[in-house]
Structure formats: structure tokens, C-alpha cells
C-alpha atoms as a PDB file:
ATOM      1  CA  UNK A   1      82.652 132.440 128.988  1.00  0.00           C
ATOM      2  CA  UNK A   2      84.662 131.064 126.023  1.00  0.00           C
ATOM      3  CA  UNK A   3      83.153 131.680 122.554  1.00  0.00           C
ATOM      4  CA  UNK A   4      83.131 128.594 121.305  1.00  0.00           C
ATOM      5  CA  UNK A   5      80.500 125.879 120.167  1.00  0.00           C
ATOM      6  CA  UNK A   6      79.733 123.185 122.919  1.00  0.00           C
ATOM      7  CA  UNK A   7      79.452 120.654 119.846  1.00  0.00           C
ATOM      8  CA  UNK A   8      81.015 121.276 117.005  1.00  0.00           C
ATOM      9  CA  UNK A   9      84.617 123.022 118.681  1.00  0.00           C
ATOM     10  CA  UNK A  10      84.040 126.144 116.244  1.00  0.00           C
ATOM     11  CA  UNK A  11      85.509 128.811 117.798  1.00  0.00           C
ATOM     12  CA  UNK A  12      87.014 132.329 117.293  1.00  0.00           C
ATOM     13  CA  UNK A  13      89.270 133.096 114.196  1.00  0.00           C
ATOM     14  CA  UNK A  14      91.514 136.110 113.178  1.00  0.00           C
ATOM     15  CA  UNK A  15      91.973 137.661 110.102  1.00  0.00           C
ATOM     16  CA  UNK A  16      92.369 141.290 108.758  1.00  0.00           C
ATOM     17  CA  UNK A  17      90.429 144.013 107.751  1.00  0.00           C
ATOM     18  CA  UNK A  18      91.506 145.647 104.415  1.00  0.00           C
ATOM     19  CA  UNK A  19      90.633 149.087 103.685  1.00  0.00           C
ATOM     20  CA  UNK A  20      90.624 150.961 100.546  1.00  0.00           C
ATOM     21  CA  UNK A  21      94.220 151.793 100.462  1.00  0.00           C
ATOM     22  CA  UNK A  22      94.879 148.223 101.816  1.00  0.00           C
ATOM     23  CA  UNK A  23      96.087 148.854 105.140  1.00  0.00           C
ATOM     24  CA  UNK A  24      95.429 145.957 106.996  1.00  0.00           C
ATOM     25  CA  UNK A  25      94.018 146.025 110.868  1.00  0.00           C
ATOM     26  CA  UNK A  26      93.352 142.676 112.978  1.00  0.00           C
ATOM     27  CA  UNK A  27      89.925 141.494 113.328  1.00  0.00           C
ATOM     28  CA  UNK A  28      87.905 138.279 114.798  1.00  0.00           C
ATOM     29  CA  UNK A  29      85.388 136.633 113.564  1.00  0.00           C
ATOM     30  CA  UNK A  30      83.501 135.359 116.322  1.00  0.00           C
ATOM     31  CA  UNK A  31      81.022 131.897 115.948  1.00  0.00           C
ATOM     32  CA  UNK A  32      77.104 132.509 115.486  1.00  0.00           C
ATOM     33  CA  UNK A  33      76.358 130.820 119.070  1.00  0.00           C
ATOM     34  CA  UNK A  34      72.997 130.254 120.464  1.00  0.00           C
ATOM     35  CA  UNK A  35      72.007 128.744 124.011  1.00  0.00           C
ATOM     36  CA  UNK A  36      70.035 126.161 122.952  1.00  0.00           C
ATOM     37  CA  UNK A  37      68.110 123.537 125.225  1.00  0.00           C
ATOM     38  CA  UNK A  38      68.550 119.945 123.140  1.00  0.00           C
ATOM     39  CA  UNK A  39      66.222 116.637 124.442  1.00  0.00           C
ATOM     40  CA  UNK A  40      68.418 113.939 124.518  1.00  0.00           C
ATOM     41  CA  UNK A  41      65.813 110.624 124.650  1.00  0.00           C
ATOM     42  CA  UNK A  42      68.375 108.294 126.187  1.00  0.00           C
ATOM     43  CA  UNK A  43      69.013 110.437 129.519  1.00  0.00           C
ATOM     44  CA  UNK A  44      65.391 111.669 129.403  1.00  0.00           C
ATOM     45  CA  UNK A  45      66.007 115.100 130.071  1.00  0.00           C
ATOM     46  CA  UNK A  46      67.249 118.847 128.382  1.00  0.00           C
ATOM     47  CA  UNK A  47      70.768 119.354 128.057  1.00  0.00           C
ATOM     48  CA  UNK A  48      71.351 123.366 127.467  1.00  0.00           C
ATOM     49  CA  UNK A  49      74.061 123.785 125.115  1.00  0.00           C
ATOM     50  CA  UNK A  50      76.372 126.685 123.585  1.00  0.00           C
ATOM     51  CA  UNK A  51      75.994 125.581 120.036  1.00  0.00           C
ATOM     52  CA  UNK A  52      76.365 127.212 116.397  1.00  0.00           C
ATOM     53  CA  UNK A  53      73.956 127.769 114.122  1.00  0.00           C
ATOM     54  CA  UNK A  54      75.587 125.758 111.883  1.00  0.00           C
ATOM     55  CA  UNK A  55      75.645 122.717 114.398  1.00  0.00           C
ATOM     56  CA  UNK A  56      72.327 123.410 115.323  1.00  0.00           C
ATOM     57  CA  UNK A  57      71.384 122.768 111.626  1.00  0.00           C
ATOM     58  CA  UNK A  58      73.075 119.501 111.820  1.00  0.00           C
ATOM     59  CA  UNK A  59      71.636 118.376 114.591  1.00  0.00           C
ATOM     60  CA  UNK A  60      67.860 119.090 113.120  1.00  0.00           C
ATOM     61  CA  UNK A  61      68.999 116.868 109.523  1.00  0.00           C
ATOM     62  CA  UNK A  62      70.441 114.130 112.299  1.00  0.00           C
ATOM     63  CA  UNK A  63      67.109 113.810 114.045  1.00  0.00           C
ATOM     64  CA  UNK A  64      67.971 114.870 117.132  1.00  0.00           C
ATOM     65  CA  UNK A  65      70.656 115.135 119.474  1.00  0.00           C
ATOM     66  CA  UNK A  66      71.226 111.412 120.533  1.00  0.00           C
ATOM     67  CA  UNK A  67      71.574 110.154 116.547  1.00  0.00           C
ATOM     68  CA  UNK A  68      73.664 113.281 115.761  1.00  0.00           C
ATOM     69  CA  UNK A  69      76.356 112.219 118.633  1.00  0.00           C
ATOM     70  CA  UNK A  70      76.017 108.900 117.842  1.00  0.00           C
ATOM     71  CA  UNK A  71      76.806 109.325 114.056  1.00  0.00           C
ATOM     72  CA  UNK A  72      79.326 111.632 114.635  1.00  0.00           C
ATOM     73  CA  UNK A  73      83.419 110.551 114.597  1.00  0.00           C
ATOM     74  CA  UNK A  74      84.903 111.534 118.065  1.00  0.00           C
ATOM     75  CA  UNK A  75      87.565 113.778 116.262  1.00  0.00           C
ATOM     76  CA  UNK A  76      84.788 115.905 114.786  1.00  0.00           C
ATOM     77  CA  UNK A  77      83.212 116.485 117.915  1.00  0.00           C
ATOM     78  CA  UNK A  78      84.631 119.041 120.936  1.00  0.00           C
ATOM     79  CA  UNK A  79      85.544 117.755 124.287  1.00  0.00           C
ATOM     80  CA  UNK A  80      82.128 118.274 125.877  1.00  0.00           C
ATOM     81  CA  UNK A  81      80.371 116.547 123.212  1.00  0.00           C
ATOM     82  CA  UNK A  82      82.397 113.523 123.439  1.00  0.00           C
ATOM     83  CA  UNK A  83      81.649 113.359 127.032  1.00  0.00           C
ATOM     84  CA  UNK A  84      78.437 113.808 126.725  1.00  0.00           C
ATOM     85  CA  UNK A  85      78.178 110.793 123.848  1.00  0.00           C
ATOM     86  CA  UNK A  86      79.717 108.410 126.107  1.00  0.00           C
ATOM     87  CA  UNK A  87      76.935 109.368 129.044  1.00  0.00           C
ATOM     88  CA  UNK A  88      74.102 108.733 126.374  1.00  0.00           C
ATOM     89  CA  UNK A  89      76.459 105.207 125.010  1.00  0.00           C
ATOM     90  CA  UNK A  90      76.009 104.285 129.033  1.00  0.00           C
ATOM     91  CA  UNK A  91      72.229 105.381 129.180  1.00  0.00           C
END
């Protein structure tokens, strides 16, 4: 399963790890990712998502799922989320 958010497109970085003597080894940092089950009101059901904490923080100031999407640019957003916008634009 990819580590990346379902919303936001946050994924896994690289970077190093420096040591005393600065000898540098390769490291990730992966996403904080939660499954989360989101409402959405316009398709009347749960969605379960992959998101970030961080999105999932956004989406509680939003007020919700369907405003967050819906305020949201479409560049900000990951490829699922967009899709998912247009099926709650249609509902």
C-alpha cells in the first residue's frame, strides 16, 4: 500500500541522518497517516480514507469533508481527492 495521504498527496521524503562525526546515512521520513472514515453529506454515506494528520486537521477547521473539497484548488488536492470532489459536485 503506498504511503501517501489520500487527500492532501503528502507522501514519503528522503533526507540524511547526521551523526556526531557527520557521516551522513539515508533516511525517510514517512507521513503521519491514519485510516480515517469521513461523512461526506452530499453522497450520504462514509468514505474511509488514508489521510494525514495534518489533513485531517484541515478537514475538522473546513467543517467537514464536503466544504473542505469544495474550498480546496484542484492542484492542492491528490488524484483521489479530485475524483472524489467531482462525485460530491455531481451529488
Amino acid at each position: 500500500m503506498p504511503r501517501h495521504c489520500q487527500i492532501s498527496g503528502k507522501k514519503v521524503t528522503t533526507g540524511n541522518n547526521v551523526s556526531h562525526s557527520h557521516t551522513k546515512t539515508k533516511r525517510t521520513f514517512e507521513p503521519n497517516l491514519q485510516r480515517v472514515s469521513l461523512f461526506s453529506e452530499a453522497l450520504k454515506r462514509p468514505i474511509r480514507l488514508r489521510v494525514s494528520t495534518r489533513a485531517l486537521r484541515s478537514v475538522t477547521k473546513a467543517g467537514g469533508l464536503d466544504a473542505y473539497l469544495r474550498k480546496t484548488a484542484d492542484a492542492k488536492l491528490a488524484p483521489e481527492a479530485v475524483d472524489l470532489k467531482k462525485k460530491i459536485r455531481r451529488a
